[in-house]
Structures are given as C-alpha cells and as structure tokens.
PDB file of N, CA and C in Angstrom:
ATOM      1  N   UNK A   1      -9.235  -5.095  -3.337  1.00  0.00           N
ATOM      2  CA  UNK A   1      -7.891  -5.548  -3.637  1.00  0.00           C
ATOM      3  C   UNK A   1      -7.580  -6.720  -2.717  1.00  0.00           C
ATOM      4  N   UNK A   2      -6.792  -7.752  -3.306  1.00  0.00           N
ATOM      5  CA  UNK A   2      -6.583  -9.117  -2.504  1.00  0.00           C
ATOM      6  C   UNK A   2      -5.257  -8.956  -2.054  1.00  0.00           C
ATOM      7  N   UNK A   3      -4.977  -8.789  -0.641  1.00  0.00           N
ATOM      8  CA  UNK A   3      -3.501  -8.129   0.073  1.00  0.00           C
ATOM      9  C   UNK A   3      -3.784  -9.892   0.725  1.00  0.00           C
ATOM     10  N   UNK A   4      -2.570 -10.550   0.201  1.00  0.00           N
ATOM     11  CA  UNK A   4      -2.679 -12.174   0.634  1.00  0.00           C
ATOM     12  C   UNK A   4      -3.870 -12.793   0.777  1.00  0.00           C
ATOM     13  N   UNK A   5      -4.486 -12.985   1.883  1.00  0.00           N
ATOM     14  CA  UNK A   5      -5.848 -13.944   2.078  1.00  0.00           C
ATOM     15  C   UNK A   5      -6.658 -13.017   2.337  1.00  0.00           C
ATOM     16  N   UNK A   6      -6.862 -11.577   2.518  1.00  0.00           N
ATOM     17  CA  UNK A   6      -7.961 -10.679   2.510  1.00  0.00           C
ATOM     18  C   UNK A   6      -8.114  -9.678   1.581  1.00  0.00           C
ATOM     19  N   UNK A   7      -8.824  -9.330   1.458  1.00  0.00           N
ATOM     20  CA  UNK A   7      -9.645  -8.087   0.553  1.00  0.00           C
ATOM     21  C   UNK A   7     -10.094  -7.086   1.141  1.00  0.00           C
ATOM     22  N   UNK A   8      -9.398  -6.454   1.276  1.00  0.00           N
ATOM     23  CA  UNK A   8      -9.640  -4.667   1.637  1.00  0.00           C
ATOM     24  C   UNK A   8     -10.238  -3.633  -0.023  1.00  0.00           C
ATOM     25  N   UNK A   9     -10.594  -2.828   1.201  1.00  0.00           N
ATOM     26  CA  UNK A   9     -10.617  -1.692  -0.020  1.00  0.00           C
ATOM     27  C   UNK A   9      -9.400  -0.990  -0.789  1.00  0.00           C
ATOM     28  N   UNK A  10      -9.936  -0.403  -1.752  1.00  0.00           N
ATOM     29  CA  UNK A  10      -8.384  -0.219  -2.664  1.00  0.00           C
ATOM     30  C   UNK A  10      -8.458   1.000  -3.128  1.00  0.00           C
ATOM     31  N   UNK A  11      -8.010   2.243  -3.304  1.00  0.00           N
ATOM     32  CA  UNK A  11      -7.793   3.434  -4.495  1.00  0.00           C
ATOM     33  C   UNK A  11      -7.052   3.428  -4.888  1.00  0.00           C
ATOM     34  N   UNK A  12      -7.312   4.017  -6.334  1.00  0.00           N
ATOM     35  CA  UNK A  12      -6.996   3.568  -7.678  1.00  0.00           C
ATOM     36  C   UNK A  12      -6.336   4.795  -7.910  1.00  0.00           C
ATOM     37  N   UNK A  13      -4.878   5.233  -7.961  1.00  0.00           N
ATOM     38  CA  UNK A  13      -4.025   6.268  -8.380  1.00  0.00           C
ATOM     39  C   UNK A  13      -3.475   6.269  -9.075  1.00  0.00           C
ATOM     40  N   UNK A  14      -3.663   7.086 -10.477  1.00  0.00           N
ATOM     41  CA  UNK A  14      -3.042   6.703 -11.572  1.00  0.00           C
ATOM     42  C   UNK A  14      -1.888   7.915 -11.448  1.00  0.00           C
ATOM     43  N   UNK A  15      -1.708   8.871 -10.629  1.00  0.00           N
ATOM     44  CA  UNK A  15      -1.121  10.103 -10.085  1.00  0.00           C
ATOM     45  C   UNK A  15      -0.053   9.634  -9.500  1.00  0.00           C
ATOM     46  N   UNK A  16       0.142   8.371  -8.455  1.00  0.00           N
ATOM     47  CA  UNK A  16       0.661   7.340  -7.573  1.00  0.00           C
ATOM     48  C   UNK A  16       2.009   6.660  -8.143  1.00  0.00           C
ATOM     49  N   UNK A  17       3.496   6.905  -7.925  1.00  0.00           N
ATOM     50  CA  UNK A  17       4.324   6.199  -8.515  1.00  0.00           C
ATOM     51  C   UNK A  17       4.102   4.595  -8.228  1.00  0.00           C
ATOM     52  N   UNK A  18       3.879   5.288  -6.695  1.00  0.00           N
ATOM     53  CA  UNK A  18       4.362   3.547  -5.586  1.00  0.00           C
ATOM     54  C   UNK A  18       2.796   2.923  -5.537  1.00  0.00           C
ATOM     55  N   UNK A  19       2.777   1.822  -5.026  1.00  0.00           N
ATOM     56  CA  UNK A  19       1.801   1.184  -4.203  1.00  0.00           C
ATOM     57  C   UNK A  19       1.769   0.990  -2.756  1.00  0.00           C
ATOM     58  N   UNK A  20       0.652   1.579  -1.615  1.00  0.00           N
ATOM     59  CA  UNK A  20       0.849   1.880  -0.573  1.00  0.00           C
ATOM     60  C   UNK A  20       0.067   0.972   0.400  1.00  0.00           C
ATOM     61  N   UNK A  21       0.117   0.175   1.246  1.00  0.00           N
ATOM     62  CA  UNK A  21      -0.875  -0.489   2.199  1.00  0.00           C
ATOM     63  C   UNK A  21      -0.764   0.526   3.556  1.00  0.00           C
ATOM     64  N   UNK A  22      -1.481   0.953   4.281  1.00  0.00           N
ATOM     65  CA  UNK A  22      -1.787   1.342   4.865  1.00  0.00           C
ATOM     66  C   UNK A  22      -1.488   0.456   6.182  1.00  0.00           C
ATOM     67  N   UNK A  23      -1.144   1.190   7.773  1.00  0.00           N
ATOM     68  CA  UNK A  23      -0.693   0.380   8.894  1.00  0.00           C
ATOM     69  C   UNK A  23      -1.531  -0.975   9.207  1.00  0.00           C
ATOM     70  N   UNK A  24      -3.261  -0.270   9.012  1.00  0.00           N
ATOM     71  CA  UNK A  24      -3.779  -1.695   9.184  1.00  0.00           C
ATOM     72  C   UNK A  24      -3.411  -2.634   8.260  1.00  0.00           C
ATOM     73  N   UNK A  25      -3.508  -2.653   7.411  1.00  0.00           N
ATOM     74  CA  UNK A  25      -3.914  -3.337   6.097  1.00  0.00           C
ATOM     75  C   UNK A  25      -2.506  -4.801   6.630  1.00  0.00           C
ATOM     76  N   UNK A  26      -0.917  -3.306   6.827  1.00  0.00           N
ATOM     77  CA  UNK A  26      -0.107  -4.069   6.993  1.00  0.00           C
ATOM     78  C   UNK A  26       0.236  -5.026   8.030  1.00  0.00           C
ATOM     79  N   UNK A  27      -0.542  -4.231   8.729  1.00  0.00           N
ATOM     80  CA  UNK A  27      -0.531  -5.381  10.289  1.00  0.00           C
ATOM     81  C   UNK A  27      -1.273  -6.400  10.226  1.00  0.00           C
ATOM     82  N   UNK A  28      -2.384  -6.450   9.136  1.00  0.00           N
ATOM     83  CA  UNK A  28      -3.705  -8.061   8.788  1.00  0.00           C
ATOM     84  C   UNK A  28      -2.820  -8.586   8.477  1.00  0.00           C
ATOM     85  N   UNK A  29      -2.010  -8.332   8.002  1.00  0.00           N
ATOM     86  CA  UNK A  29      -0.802  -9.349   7.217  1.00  0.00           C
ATOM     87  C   UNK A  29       0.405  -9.898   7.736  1.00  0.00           C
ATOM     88  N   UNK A  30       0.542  -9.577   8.801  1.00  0.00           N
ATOM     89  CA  UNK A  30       1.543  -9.982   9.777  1.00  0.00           C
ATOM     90  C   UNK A  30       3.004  -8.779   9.409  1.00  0.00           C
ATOM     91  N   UNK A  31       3.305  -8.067   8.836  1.00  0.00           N
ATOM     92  CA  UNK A  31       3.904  -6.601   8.936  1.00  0.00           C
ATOM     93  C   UNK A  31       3.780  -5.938  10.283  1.00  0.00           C
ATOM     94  N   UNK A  32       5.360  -5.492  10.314  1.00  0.00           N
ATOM     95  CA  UNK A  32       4.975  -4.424  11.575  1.00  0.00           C
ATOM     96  C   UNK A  32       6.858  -4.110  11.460  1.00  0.00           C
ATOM     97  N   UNK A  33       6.487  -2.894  11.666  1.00  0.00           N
ATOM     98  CA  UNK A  33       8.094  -1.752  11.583  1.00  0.00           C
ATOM     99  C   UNK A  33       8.854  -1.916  12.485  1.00  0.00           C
ATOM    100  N   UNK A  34       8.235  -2.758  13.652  1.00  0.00           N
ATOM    101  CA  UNK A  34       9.620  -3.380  14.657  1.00  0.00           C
ATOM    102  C   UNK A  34      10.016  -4.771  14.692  1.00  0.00           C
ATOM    103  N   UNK A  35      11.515  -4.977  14.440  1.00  0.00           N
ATOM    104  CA  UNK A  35      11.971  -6.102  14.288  1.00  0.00           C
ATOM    105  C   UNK A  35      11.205  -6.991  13.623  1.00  0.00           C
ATOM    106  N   UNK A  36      11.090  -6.489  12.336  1.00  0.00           N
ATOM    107  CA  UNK A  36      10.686  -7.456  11.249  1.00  0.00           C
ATOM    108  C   UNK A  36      11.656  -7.291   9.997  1.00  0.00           C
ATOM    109  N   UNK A  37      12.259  -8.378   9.874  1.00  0.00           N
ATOM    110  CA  UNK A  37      13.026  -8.259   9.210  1.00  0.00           C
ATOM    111  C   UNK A  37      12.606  -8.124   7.008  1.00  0.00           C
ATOM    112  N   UNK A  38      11.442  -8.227   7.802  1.00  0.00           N
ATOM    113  CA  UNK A  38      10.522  -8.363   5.622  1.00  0.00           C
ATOM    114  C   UNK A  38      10.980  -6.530   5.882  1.00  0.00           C
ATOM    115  N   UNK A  39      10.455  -5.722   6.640  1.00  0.00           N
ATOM    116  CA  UNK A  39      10.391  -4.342   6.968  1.00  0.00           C
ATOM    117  C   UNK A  39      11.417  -3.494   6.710  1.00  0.00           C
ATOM    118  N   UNK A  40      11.792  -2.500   5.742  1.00  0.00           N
ATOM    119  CA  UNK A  40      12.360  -2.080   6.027  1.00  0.00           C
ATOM    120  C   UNK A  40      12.413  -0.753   5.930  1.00  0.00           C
ATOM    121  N   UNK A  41      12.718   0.742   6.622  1.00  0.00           N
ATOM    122  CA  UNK A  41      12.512   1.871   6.377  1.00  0.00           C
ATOM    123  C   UNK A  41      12.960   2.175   5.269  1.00  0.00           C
ATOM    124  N   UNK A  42      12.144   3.382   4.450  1.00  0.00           N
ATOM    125  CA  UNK A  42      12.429   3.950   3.285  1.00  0.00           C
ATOM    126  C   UNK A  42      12.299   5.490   2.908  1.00  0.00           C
ATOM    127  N   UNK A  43      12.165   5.947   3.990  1.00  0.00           N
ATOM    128  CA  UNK A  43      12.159   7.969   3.572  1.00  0.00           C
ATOM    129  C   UNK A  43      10.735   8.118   4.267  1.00  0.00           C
ATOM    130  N   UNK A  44      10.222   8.870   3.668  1.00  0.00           N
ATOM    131  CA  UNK A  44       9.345   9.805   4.069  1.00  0.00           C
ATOM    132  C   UNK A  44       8.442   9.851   2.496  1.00  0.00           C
ATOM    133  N   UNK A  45       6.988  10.059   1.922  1.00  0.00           N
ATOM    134  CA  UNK A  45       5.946   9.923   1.215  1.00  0.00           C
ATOM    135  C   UNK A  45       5.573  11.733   1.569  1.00  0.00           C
ATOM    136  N   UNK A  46       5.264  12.217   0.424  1.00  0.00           N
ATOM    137  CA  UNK A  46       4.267  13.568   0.350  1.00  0.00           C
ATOM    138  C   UNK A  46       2.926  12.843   0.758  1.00  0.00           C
ATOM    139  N   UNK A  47       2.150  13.656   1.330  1.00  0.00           N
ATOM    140  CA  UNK A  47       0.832  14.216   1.861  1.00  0.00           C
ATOM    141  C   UNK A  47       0.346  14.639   1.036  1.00  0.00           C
ATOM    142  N   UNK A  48      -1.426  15.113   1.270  1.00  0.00           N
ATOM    143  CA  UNK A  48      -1.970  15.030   0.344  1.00  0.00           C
ATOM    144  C   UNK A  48      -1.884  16.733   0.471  1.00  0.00           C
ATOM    145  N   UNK A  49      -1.381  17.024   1.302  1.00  0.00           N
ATOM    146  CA  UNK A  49      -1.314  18.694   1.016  1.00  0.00           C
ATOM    147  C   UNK A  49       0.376  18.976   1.409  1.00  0.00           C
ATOM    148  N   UNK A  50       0.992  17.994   0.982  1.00  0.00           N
ATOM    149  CA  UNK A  50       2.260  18.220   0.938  1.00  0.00           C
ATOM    150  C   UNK A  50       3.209  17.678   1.816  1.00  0.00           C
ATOM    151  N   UNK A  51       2.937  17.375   2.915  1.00  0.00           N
ATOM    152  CA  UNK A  51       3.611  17.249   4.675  1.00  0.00           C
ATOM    153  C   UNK A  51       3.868  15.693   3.846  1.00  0.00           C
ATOM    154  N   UNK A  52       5.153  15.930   5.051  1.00  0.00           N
ATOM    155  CA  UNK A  52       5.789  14.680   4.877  1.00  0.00           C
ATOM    156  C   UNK A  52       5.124  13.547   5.852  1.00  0.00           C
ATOM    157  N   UNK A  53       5.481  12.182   5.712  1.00  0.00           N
ATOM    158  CA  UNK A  53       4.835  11.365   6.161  1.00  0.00           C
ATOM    159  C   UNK A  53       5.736  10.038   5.800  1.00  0.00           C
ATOM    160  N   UNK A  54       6.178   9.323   7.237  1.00  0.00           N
ATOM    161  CA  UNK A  54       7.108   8.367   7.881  1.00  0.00           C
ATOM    162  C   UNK A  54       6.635   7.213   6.311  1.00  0.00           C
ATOM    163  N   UNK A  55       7.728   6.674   6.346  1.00  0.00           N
ATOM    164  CA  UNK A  55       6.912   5.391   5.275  1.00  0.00           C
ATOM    165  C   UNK A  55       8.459   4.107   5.629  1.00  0.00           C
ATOM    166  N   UNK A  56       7.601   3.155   4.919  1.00  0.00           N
ATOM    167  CA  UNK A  56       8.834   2.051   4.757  1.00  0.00           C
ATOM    168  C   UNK A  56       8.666   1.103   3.830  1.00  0.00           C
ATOM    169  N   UNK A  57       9.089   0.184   3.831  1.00  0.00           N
ATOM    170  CA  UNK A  57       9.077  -1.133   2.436  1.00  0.00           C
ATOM    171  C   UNK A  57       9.033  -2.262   2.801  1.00  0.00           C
ATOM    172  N   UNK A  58       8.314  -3.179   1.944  1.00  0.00           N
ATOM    173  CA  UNK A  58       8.425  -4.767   2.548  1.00  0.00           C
ATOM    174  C   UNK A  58       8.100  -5.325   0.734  1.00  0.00           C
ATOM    175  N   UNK A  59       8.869  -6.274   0.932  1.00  0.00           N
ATOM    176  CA  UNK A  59       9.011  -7.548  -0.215  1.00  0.00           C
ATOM    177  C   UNK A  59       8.085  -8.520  -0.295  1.00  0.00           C
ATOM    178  N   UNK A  60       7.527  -9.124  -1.398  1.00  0.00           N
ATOM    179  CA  UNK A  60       7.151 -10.381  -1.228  1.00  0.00           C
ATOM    180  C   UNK A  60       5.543 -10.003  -1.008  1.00  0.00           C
ATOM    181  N   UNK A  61       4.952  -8.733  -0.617  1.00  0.00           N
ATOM    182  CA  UNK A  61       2.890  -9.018  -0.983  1.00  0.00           C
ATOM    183  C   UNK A  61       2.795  -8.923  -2.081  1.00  0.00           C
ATOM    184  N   UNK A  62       2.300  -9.795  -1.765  1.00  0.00           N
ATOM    185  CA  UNK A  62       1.094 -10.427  -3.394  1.00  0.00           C
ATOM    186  C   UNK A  62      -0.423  -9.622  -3.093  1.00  0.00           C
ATOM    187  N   UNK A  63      -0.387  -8.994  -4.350  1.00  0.00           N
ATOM    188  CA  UNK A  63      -1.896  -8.580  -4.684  1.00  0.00           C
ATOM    189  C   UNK A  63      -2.464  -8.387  -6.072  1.00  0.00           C
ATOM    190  N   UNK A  64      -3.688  -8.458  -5.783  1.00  0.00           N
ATOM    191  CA  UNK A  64      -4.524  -9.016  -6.610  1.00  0.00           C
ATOM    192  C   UNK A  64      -5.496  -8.497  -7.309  1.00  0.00           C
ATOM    193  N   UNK A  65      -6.418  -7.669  -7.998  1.00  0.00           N
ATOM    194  CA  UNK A  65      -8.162  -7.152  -8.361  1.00  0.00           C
ATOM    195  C   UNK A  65      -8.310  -7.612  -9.051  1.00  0.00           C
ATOM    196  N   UNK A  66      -9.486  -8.046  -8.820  1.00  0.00           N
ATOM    197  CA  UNK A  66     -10.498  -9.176  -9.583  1.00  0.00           C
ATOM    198  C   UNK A  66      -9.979 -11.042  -9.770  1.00  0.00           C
ATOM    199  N   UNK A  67      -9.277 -11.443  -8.987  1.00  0.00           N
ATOM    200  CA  UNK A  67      -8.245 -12.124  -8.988  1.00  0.00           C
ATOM    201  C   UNK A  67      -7.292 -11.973 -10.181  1.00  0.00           C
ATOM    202  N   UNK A  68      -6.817 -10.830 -10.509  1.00  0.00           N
ATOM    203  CA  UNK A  68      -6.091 -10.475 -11.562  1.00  0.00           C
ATOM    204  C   UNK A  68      -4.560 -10.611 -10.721  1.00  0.00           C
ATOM    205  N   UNK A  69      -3.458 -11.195 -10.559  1.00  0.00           N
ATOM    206  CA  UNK A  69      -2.605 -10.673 -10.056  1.00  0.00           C
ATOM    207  C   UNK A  69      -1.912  -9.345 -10.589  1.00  0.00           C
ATOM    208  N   UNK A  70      -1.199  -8.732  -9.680  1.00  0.00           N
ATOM    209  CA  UNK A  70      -0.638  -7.489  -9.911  1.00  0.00           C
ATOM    210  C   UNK A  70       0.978  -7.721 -10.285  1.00  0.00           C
ATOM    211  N   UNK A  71       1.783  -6.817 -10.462  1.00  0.00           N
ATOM    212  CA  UNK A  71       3.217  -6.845 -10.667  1.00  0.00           C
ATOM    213  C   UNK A  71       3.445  -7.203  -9.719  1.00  0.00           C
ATOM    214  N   UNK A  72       4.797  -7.915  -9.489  1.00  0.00           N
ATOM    215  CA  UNK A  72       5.524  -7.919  -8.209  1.00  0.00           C
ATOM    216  C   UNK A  72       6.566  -6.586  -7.968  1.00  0.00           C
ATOM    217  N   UNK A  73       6.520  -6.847  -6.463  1.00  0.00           N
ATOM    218  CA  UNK A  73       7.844  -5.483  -6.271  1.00  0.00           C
ATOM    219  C   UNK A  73       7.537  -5.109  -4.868  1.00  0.00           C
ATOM    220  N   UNK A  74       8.314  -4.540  -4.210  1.00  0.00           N
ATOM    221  CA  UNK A  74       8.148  -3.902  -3.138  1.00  0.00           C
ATOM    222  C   UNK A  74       6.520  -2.692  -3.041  1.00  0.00           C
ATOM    223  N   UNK A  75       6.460  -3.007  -1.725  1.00  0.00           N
ATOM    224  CA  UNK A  75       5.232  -2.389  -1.724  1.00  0.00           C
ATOM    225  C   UNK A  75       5.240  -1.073  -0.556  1.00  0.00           C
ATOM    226  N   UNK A  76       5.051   0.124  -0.527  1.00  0.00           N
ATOM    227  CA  UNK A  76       4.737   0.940   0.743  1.00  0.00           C
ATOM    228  C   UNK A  76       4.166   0.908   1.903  1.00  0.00           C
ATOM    229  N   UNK A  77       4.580   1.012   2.913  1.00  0.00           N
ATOM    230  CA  UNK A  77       3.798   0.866   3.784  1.00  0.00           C
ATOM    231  C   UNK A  77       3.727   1.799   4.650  1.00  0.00           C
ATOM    232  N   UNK A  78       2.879   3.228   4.843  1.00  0.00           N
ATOM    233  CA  UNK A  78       2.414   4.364   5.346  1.00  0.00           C
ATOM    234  C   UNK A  78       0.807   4.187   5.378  1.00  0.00           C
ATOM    235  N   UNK A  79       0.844   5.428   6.549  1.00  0.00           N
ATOM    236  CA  UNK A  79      -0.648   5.862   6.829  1.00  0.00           C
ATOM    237  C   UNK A  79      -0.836   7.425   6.045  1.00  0.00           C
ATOM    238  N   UNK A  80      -0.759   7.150   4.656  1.00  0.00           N
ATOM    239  CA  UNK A  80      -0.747   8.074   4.282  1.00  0.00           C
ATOM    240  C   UNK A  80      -2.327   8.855   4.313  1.00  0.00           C
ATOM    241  N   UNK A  81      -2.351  10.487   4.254  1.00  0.00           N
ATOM    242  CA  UNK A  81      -3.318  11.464   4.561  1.00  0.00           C
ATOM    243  C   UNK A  81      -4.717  11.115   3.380  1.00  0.00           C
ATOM    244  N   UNK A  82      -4.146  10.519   2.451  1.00  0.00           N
ATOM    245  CA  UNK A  82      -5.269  10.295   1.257  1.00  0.00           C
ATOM    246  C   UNK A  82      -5.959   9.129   1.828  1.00  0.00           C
ATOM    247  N   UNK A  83      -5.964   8.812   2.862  1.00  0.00           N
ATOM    248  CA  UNK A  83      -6.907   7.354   3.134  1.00  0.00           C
ATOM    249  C   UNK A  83      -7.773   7.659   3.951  1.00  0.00           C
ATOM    250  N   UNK A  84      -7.387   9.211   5.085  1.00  0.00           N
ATOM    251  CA  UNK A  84      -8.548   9.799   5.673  1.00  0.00           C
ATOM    252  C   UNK A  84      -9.852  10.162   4.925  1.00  0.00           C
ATOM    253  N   UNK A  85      -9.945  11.151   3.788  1.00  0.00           N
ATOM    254  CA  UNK A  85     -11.219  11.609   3.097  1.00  0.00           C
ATOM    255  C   UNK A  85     -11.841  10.466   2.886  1.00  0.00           C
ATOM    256  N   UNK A  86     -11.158   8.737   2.548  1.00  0.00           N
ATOM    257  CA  UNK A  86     -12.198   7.932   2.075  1.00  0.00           C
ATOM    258  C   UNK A  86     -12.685   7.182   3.186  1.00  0.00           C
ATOM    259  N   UNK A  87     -12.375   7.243   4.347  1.00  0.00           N
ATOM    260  CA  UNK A  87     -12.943   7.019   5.819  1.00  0.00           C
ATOM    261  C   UNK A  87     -12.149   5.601   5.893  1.00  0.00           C
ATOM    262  N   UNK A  88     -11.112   5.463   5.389  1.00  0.00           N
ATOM    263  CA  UNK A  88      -9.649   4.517   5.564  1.00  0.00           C
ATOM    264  C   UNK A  88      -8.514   4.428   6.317  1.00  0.00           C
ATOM    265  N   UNK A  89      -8.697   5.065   7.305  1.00  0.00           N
ATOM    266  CA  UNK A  89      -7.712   5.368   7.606  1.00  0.00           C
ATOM    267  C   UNK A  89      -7.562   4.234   9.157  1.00  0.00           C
ATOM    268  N   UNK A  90      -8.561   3.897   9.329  1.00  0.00           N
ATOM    269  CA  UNK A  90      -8.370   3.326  10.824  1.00  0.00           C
ATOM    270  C   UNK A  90      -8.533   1.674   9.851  1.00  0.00           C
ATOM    271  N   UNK A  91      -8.996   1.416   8.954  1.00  0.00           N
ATOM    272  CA  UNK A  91      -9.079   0.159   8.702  1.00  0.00           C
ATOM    273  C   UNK A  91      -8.272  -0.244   7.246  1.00  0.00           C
ATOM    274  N   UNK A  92      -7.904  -1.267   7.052  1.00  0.00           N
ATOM    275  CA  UNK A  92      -6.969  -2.250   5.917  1.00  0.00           C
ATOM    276  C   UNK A  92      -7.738  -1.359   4.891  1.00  0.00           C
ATOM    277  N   UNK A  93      -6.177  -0.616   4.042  1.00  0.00           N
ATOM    278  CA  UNK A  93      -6.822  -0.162   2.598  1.00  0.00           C
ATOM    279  C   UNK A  93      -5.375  -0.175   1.770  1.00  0.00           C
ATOM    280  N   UNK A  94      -5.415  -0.185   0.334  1.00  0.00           N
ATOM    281  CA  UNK A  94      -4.566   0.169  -0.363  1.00  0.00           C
ATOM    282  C   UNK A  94      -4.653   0.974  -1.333  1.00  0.00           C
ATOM    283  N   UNK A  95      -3.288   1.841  -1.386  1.00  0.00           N
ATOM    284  CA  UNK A  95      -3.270   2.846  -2.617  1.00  0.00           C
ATOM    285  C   UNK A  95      -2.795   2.316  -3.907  1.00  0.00           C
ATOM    286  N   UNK A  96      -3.340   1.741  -4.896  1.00  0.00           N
ATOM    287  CA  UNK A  96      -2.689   1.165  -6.345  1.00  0.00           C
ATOM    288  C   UNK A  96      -2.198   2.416  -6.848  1.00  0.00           C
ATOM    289  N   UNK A  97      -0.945   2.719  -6.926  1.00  0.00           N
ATOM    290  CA  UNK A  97       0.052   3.270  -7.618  1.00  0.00           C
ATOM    291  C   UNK A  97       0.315   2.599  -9.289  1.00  0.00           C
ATOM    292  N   UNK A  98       0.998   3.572 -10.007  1.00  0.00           N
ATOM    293  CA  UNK A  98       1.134   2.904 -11.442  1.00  0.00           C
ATOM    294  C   UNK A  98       2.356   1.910 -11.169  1.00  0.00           C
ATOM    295  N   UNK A  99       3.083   1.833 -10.193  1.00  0.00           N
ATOM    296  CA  UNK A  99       4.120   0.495 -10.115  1.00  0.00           C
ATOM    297  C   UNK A  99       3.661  -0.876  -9.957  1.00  0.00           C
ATOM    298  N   UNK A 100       1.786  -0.982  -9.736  1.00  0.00           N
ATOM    299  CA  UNK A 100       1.531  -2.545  -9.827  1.00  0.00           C
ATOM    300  C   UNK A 100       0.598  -2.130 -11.202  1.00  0.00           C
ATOM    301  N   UNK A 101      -0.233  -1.497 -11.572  1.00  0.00           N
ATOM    302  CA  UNK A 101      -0.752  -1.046 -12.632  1.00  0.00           C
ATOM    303  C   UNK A 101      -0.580  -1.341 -14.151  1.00  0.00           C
ATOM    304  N   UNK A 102       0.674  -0.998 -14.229  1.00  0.00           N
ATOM    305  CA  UNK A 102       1.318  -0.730 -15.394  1.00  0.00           C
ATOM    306  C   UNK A 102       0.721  -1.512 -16.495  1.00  0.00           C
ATOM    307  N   UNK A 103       1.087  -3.398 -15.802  1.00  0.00           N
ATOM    308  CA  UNK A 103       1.219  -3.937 -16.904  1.00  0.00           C
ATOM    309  C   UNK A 103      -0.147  -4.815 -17.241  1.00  0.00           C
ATOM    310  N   UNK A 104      -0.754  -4.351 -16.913  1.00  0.00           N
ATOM    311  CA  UNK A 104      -2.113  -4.580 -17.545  1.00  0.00           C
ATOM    312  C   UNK A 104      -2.908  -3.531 -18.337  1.00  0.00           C
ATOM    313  N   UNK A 105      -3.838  -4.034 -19.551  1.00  0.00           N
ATOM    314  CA  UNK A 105      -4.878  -3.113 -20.116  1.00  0.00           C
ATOM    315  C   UNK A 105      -6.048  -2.732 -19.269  1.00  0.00           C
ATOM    316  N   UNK A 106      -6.075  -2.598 -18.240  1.00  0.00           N
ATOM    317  CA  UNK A 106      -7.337  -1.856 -17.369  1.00  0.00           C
ATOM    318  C   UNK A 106      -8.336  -0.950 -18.462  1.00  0.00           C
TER     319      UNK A 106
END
C-alpha cells in the first residue's frame, strides 16, 4: 500500500469498517498524537479479541495499491492487536477497511 511516498505492507479487511495505519506507518509520515494539529482523537477501536484499544484520526493521507488511488477520507490511526500475528506491529503497516475499498471492482 502507497501511505504518501512509501509503501508498507497492507491487510486487506473486508470485515474492517475504517482504514487503519498503524503508529509506525503514522509516524513515516510525519503524524504524531502530540500537538499535531492534522491529529485528532477519536474513541477507542475493538481488538482482535475484543479489548479496547486508544485510536485517533487524521485528514488528508493519500493511499494507494497498485498505484490505484483509494477513496479519500479520514484515516485511523492505532496500534491495533491484528498487526501483531502478521509480525507488524513494530514496523509501517495498514489495515484496508471497506471505507477506502468500496469504490473499486477489486
């Protein structure tokens, strides 16, 4: 997936309302939950076994697969528990949710 000028890895959740970048992913990108004003808190995200988990929002990433662009819209930004099993969790990944999905025939 193309998160601005890099390409991380991506899972593909068709289960997924939102679209999620992960802390690294968001920090390659110049994101970060203090005094950033793109940033802004948004609740709490289910776990992959339920537990809640801190999250927030930012405007304006552009992303991309296959240089396909994606929808626009606010994007998630948590370390959510589903990025551990794929050994994601310490490095830039994203969760494609059906909110960038949608509007393409995949």
């Amino acid at each position: 997936v193309q998160v601005g000028d890099s390409v991380v890895p991506g899972i593909w959740d068709t289960g997924a309302a939102n679209t999620y970048l992960n802390w690294p992913a968001a920090r390659a990108i110049g994101l970060s939950a203090e005094n950033d004003p793109r940033v802004r808190a948004s609740g709490s995200a289910s776990g992959l076994e339920g537990q809640q988990v801190a999250r927030h929002a930012a405007a304006g990433v552009s992303l991309a697969v296959a240089g396909t662009p994606l929808a626009a819209g606010d994007v998630r930004l948590s370390d959510l528990p589903v990025f551990r099993p794929f050994g994601l969790d310490a490095r830039p990944a994203v969760l494609l949710g059906v909110d960038r999905m949608r509007d393409h025939p995949w």
